[in-house]
C-alpha atoms as a PDB file:
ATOM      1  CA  UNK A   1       0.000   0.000   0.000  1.00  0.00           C
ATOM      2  CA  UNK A   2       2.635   2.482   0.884  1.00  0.00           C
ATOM      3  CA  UNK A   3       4.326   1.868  -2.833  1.00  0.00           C
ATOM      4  CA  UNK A   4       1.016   2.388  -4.311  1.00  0.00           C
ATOM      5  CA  UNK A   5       0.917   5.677  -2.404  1.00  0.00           C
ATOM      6  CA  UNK A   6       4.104   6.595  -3.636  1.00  0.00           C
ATOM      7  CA  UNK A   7       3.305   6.093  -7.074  1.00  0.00           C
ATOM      8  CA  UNK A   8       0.177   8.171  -6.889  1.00  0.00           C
ATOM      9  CA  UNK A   9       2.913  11.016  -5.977  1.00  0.00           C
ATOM     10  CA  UNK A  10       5.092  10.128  -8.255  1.00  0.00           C
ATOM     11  CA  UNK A  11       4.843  12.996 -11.469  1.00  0.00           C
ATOM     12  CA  UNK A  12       6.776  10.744 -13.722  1.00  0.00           C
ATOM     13  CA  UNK A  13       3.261   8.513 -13.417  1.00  0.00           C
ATOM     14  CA  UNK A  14       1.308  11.256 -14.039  1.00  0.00           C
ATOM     15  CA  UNK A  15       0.565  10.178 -17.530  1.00  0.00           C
ATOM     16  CA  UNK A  16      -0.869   6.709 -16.393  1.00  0.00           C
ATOM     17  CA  UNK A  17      -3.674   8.240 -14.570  1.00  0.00           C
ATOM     18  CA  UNK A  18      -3.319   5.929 -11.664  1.00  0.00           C
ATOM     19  CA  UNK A  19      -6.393   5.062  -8.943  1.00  0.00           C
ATOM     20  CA  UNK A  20      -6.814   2.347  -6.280  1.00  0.00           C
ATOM     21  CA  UNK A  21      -9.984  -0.045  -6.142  1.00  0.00           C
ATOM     22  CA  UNK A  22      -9.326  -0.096  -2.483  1.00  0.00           C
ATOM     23  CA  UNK A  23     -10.133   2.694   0.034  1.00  0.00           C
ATOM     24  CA  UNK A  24      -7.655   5.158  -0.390  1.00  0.00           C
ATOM     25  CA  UNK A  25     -10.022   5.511  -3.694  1.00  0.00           C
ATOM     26  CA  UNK A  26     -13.062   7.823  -1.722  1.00  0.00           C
ATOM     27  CA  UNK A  27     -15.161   6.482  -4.312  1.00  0.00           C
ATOM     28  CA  UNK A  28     -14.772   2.829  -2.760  1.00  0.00           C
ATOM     29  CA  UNK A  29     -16.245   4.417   0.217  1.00  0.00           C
ATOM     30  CA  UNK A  30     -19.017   6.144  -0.775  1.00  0.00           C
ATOM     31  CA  UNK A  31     -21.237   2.689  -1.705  1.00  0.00           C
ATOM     32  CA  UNK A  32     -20.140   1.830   1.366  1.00  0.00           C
ATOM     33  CA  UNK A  33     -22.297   4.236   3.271  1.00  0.00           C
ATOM     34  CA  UNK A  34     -25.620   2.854   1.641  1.00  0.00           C
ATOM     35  CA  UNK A  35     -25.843  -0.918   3.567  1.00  0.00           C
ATOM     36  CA  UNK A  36     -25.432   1.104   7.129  1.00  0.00           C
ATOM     37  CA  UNK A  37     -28.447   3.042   5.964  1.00  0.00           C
ATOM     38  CA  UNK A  38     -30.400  -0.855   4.476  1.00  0.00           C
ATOM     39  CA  UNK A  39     -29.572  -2.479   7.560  1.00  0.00           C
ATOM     40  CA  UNK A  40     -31.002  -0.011   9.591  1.00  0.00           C
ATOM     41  CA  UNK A  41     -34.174   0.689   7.609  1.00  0.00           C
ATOM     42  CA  UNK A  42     -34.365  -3.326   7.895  1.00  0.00           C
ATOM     43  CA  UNK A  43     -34.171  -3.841  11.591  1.00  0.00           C
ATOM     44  CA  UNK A  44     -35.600  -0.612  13.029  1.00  0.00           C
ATOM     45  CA  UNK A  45     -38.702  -1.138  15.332  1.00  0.00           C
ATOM     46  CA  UNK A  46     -39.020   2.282  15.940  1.00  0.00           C
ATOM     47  CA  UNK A  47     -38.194   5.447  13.882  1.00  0.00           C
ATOM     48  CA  UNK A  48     -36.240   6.806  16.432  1.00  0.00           C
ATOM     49  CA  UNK A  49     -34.581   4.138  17.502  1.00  0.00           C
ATOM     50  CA  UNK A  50     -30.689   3.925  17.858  1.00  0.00           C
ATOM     51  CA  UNK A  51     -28.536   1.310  16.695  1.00  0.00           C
ATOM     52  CA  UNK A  52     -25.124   0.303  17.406  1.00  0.00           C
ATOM     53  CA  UNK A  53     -22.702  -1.068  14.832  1.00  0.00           C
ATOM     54  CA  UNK A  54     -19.466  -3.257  14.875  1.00  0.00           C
ATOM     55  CA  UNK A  55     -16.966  -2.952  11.819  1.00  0.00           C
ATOM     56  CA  UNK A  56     -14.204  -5.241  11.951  1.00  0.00           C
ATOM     57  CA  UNK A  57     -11.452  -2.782  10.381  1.00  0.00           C
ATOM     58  CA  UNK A  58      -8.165  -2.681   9.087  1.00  0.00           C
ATOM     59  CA  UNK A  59      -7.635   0.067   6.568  1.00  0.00           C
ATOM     60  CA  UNK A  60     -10.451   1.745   8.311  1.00  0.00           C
ATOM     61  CA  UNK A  61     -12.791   2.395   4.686  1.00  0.00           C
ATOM     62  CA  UNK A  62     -15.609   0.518   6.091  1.00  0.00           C
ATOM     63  CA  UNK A  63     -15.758   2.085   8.692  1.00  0.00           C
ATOM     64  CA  UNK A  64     -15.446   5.554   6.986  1.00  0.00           C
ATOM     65  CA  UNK A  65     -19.181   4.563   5.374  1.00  0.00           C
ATOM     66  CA  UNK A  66     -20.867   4.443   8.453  1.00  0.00           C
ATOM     67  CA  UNK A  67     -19.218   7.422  10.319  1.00  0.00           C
ATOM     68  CA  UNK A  68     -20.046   9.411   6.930  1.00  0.00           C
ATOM     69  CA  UNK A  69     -23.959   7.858   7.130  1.00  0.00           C
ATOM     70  CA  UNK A  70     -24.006   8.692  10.863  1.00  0.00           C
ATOM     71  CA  UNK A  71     -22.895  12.175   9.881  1.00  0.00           C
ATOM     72  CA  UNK A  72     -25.862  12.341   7.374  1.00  0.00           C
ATOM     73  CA  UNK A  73     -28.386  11.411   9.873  1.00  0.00           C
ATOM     74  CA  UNK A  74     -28.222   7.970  10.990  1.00  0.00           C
ATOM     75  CA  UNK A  75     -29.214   7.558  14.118  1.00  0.00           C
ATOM     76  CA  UNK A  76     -26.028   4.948  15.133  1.00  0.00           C
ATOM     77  CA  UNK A  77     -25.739   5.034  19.042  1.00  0.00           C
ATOM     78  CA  UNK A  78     -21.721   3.767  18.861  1.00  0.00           C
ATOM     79  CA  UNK A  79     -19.382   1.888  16.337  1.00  0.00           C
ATOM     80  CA  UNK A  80     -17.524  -0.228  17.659  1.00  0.00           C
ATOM     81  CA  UNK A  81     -14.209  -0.148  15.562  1.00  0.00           C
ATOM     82  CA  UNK A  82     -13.336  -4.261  16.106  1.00  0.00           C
ATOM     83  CA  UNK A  83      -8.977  -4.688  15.149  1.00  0.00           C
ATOM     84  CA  UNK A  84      -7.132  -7.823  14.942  1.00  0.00           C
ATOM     85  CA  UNK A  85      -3.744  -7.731  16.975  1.00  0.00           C
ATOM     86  CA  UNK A  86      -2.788  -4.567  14.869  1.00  0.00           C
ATOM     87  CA  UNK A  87      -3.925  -2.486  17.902  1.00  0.00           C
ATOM     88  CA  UNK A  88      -2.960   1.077  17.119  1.00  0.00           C
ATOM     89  CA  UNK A  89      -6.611   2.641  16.770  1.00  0.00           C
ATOM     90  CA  UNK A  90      -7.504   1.113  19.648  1.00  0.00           C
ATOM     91  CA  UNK A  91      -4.714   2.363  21.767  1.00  0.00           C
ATOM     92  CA  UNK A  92      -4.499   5.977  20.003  1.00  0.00           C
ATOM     93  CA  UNK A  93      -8.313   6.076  20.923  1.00  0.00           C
ATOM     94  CA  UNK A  94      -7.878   5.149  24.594  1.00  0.00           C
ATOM     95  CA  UNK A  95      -4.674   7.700  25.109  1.00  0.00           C
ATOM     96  CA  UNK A  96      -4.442  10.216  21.591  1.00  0.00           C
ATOM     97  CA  UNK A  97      -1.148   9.150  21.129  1.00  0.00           C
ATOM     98  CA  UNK A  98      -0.349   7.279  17.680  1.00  0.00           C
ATOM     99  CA  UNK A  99       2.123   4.651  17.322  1.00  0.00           C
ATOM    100  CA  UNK A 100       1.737   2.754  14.225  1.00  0.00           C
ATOM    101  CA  UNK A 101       2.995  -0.509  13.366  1.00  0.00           C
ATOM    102  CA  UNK A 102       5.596  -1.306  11.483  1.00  0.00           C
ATOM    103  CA  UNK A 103       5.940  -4.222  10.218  1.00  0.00           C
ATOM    104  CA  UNK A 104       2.079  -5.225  10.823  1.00  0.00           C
ATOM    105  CA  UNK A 105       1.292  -8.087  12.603  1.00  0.00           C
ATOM    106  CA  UNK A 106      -0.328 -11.326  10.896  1.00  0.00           C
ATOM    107  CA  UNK A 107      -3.240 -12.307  11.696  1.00  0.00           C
ATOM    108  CA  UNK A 108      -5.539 -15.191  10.595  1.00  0.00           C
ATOM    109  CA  UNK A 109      -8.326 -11.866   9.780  1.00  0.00           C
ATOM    110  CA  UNK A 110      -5.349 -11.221   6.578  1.00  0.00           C
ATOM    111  CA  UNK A 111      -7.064  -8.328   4.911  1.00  0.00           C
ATOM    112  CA  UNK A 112      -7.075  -6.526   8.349  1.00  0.00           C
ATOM    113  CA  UNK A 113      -3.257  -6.707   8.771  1.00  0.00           C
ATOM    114  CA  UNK A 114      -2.552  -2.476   8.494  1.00  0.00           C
ATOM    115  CA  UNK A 115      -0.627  -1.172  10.625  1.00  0.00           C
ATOM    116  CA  UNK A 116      -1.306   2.679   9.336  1.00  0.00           C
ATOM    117  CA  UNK A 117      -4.726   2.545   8.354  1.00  0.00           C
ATOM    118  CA  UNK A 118      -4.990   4.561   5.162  1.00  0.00           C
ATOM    119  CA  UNK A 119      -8.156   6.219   6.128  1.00  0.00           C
ATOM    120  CA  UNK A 120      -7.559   7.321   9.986  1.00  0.00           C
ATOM    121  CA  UNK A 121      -6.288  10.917   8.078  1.00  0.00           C
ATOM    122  CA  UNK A 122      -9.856  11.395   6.963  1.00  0.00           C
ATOM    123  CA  UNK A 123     -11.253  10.004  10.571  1.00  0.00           C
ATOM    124  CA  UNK A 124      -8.843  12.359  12.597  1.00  0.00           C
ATOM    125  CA  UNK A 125      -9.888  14.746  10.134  1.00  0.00           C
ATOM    126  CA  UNK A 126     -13.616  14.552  10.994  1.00  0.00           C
ATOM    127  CA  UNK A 127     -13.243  14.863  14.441  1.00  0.00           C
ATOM    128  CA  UNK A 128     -11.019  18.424  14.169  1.00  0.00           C
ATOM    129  CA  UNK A 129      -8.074  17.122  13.769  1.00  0.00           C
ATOM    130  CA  UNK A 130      -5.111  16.967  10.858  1.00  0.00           C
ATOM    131  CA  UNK A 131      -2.788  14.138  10.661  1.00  0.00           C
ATOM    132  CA  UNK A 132      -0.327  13.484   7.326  1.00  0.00           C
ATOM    133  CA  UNK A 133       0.287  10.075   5.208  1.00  0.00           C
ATOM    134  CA  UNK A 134       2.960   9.435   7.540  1.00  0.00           C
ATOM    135  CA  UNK A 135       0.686   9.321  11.115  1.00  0.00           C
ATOM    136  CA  UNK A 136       2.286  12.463  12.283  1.00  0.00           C
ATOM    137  CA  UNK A 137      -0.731  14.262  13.905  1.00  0.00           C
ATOM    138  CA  UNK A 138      -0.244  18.139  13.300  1.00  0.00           C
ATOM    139  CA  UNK A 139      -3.435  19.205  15.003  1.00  0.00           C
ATOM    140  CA  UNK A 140      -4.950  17.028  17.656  1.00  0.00           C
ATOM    141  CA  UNK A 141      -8.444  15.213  16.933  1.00  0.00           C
ATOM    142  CA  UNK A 142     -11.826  16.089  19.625  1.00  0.00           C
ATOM    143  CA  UNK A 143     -11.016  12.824  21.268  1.00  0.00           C
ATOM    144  CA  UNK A 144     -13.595  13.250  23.641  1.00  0.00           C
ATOM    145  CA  UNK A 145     -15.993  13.633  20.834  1.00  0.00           C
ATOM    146  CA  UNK A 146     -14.622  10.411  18.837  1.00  0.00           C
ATOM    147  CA  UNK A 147     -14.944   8.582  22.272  1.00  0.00           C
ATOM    148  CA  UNK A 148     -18.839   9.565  22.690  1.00  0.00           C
ATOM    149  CA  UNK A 149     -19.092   7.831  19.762  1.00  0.00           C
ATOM    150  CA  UNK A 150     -16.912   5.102  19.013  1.00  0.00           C
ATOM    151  CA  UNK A 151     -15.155   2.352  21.034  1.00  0.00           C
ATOM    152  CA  UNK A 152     -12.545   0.389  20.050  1.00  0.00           C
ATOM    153  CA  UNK A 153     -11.095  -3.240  20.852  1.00  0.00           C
ATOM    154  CA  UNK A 154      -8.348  -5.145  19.819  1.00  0.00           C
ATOM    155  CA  UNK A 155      -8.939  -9.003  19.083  1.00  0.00           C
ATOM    156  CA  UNK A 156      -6.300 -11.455  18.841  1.00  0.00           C
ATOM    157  CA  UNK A 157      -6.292 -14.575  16.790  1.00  0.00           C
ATOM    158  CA  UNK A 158      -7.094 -16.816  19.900  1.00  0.00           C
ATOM    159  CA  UNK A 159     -10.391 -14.874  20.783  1.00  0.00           C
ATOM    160  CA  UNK A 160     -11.181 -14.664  16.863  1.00  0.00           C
ATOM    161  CA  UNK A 161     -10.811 -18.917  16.502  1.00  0.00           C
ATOM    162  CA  UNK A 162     -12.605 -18.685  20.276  1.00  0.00           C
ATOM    163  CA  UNK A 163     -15.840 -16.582  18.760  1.00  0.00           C
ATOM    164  CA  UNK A 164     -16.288 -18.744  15.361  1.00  0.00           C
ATOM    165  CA  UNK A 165     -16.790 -21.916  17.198  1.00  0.00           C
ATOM    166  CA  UNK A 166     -19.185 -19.713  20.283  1.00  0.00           C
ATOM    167  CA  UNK A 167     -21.200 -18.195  17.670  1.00  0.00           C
ATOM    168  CA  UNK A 168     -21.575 -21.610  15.181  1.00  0.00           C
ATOM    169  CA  UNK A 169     -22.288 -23.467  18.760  1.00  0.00           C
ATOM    170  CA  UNK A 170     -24.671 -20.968  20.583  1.00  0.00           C
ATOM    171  CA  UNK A 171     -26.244 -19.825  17.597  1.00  0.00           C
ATOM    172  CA  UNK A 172     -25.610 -21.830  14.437  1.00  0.00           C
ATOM    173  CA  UNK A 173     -23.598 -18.531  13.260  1.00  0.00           C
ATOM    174  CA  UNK A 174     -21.055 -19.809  10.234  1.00  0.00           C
ATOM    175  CA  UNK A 175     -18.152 -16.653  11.034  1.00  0.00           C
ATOM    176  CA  UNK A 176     -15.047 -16.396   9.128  1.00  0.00           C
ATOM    177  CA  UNK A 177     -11.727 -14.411  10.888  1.00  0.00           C
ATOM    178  CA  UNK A 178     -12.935 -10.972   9.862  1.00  0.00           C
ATOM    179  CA  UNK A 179     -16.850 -11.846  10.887  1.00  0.00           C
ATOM    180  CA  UNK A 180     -15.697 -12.771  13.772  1.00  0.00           C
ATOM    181  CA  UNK A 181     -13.285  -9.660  14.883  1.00  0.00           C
ATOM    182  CA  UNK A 182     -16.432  -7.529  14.497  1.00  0.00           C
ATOM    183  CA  UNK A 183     -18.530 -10.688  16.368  1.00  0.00           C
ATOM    184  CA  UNK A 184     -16.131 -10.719  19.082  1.00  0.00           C
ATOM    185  CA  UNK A 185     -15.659  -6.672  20.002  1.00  0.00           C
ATOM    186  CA  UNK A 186     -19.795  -6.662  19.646  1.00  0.00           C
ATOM    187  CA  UNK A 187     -19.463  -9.368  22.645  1.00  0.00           C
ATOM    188  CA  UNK A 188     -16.844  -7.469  24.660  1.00  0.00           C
ATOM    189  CA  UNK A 189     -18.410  -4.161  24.182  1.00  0.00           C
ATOM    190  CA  UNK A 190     -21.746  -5.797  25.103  1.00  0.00           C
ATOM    191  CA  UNK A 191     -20.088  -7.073  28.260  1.00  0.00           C
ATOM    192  CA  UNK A 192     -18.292  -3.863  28.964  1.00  0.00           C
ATOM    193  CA  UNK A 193     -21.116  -1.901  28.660  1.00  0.00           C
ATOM    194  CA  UNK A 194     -24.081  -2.995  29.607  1.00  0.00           C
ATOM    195  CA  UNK A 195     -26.290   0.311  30.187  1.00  0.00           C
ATOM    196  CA  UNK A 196     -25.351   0.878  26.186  1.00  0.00           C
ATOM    197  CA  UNK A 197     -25.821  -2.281  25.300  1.00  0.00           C
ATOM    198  CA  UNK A 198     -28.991  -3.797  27.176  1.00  0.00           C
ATOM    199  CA  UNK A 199     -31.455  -7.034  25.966  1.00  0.00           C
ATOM    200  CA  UNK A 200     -33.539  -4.498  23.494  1.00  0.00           C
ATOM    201  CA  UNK A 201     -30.640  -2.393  22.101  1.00  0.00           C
ATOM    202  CA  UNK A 202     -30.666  -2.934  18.401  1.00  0.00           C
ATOM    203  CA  UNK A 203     -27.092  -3.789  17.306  1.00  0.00           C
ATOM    204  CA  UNK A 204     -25.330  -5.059  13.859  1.00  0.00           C
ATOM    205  CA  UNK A 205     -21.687  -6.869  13.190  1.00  0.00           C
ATOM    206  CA  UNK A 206     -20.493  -6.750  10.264  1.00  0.00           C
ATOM    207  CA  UNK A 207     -19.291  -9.938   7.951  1.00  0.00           C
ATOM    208  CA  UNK A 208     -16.844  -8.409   5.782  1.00  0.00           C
ATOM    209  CA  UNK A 209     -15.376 -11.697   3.817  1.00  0.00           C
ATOM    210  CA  UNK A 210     -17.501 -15.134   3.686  1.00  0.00           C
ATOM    211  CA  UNK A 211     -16.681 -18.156   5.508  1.00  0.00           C
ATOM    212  CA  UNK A 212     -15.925 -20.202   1.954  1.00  0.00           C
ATOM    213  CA  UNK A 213     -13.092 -18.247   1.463  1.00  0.00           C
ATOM    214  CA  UNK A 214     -11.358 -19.719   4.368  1.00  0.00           C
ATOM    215  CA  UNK A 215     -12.056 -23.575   4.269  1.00  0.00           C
ATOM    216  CA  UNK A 216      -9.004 -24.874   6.080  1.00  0.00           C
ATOM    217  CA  UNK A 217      -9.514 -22.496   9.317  1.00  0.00           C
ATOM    218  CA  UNK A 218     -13.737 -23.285   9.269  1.00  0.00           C
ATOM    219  CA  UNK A 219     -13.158 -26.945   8.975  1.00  0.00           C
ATOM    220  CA  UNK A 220     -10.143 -27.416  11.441  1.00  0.00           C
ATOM    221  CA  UNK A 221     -12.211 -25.113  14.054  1.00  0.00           C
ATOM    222  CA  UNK A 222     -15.709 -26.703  13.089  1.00  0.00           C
ATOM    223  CA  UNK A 223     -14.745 -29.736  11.446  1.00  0.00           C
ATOM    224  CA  UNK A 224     -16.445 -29.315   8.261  1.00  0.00           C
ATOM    225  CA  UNK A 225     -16.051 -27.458   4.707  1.00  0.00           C
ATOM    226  CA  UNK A 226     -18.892 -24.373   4.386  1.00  0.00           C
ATOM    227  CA  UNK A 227     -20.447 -24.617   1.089  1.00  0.00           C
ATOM    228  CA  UNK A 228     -19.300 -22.645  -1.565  1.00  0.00           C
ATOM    229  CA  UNK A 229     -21.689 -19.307  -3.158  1.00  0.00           C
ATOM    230  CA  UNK A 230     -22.489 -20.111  -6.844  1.00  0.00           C
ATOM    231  CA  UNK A 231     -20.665 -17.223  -6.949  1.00  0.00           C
ATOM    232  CA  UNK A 232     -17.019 -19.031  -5.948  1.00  0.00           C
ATOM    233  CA  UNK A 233     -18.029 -22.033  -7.849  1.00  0.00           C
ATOM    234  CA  UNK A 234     -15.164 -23.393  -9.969  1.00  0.00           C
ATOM    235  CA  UNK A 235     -12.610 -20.933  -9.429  1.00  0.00           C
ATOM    236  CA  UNK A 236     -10.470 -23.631  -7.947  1.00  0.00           C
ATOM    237  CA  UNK A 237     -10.427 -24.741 -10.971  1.00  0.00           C
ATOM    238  CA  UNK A 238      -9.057 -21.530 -13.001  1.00  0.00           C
ATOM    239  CA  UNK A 239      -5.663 -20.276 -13.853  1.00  0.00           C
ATOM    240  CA  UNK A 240      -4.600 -17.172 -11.761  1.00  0.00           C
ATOM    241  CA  UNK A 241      -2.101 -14.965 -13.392  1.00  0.00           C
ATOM    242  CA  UNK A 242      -0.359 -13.132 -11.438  1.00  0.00           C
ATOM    243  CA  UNK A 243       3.683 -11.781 -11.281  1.00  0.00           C
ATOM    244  CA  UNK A 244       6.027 -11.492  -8.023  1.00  0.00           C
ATOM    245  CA  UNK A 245       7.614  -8.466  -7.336  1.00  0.00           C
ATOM    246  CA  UNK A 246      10.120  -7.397  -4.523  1.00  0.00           C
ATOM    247  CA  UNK A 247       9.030  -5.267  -2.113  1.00  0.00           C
ATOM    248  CA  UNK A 248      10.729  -2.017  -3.600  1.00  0.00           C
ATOM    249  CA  UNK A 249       9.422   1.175  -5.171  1.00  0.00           C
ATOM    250  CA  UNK A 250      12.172   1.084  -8.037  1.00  0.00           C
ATOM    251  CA  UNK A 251      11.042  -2.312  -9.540  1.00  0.00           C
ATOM    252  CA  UNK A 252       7.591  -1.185  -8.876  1.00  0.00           C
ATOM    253  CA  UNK A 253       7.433   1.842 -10.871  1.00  0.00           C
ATOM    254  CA  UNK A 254       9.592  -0.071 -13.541  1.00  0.00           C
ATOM    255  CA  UNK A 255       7.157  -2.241 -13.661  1.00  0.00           C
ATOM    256  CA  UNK A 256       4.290   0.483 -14.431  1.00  0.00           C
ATOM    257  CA  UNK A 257       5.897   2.154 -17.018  1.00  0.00           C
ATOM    258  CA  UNK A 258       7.327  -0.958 -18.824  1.00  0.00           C
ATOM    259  CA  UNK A 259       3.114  -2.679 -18.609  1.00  0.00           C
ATOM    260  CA  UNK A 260       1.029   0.232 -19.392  1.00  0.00           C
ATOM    261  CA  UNK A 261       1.547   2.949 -21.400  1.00  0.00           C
END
């Protein structure tokens, strides 16, 4: 990610007229604010009533969505911003001090390994606050503002494995590692606190990935294979192209100017 950031400051690549399909793209985010306002509009008993959501994160653009709905109007009572061991929200949160990590950790939740999340700049920036591509924070965030309305929790690999077998169990719940970050810090919060989080409170996790994507941790955990979407259905079975390149910014940019012109 940080190479790809690079290149998109890079005005010898000017002339490719680069973009990302992931969130550092704010057009990846924007669709990402309409299922906050579905699920709600689903579930709702009341049409005042509050709702709490839990967003397993990692580069933070999912979360973005909903703290940009909640801005337009939904009425969202606390997000719950669920991490894998790459803790640094969660501590910059509880102290406004940010540390990132470098290199980040790996986790069996893989597409949440960030240590820098690419879109805490625009979260900091919501809240007041200025922070650069780097995580230097130039002007401090309202962090007692971002703590009225989100909480935070780190979850390591041993409570994520711990909550897929709970929920399947308890509930019949198929989870996958990222399902089950957001799963898990919805149970701790829950736990933690319970005048926010009582029998009627209307709350949502999130299931970012599904659970056929990750066949050898559901059936060593559960001891079965979850079914495969028609969607996945014979990909197994396709060539993937793909080509290795070193971790440098050099090769990469080599690369883009020797592949696309």
């Amino acid at each position: 990610q940080a190479l790809v950031k690079q290149a998109f400051s890079d005005a010898e690549l000017d002339y490719l007229g680069l973009s990302s399909a992931n969130s550092i793209n704010v057009g990846r985010i924007i669709p990402q604010i309409v299922y906050y306002f579905y699920a709600y509009a689903k579930l709702r008993k009341t049409a005042d009533e509050e709702i709490v959501f839990s967003v397993p994160s990692g580069n933070f653009g999912d979360m973005m969505g909903g703290v940009l709905a909640m801005q337009m109007g939904l009425p969202v009572k606390r997000f719950i911003i669920a991490t894998n061991e790459n803790d640094e929200f969660p501590k910059f949160l509880e102290t406004g001090n940010y540390d990132k990590i470098v290199p980040s950790k790996n986790c069996i939740s893989s597409a949440m390994n960030v240590g820098h999340p690419s879109n805490l700049a625009r979260l900091v920036a919501l809240y007041g606050g200025m922070m650069d591509e780097s995580g230097k924070i130039f002007t401090p965030a309202d962090m007692e503002a971002m703590r009225s309305e989100i909480w935070s929790t780190s979850i390591s690999d041993s409570k994520t494995r711990e909550a897929i077998q709970e929920a399947w169990k308890e509930h019949e719940l198929l989870l996958e590692p990222h399902g089950s970050v957001g799963w898990a810090g919805l149970m701790e919060y829950c736990k933690e606190s319970q005048d926010d989080c009582g029998r009627d409170q209307l709350c949502v996790a999130l299931e970012t990935a599904h659970p056929a994507k990750f066949p050898q941790e559901i059936e060593k955990l559960l001891g079965f294979d979850p079914a495969l979407p028609p969607s996945l259905e014979g990909l197994e079975d396709k060539m993937e192209s793909f080509d290795h390149l070193d971790n440098d910014y050099e090769e990469f940019k080599r690369y883009l100017i020797g592949n696309y012109k």
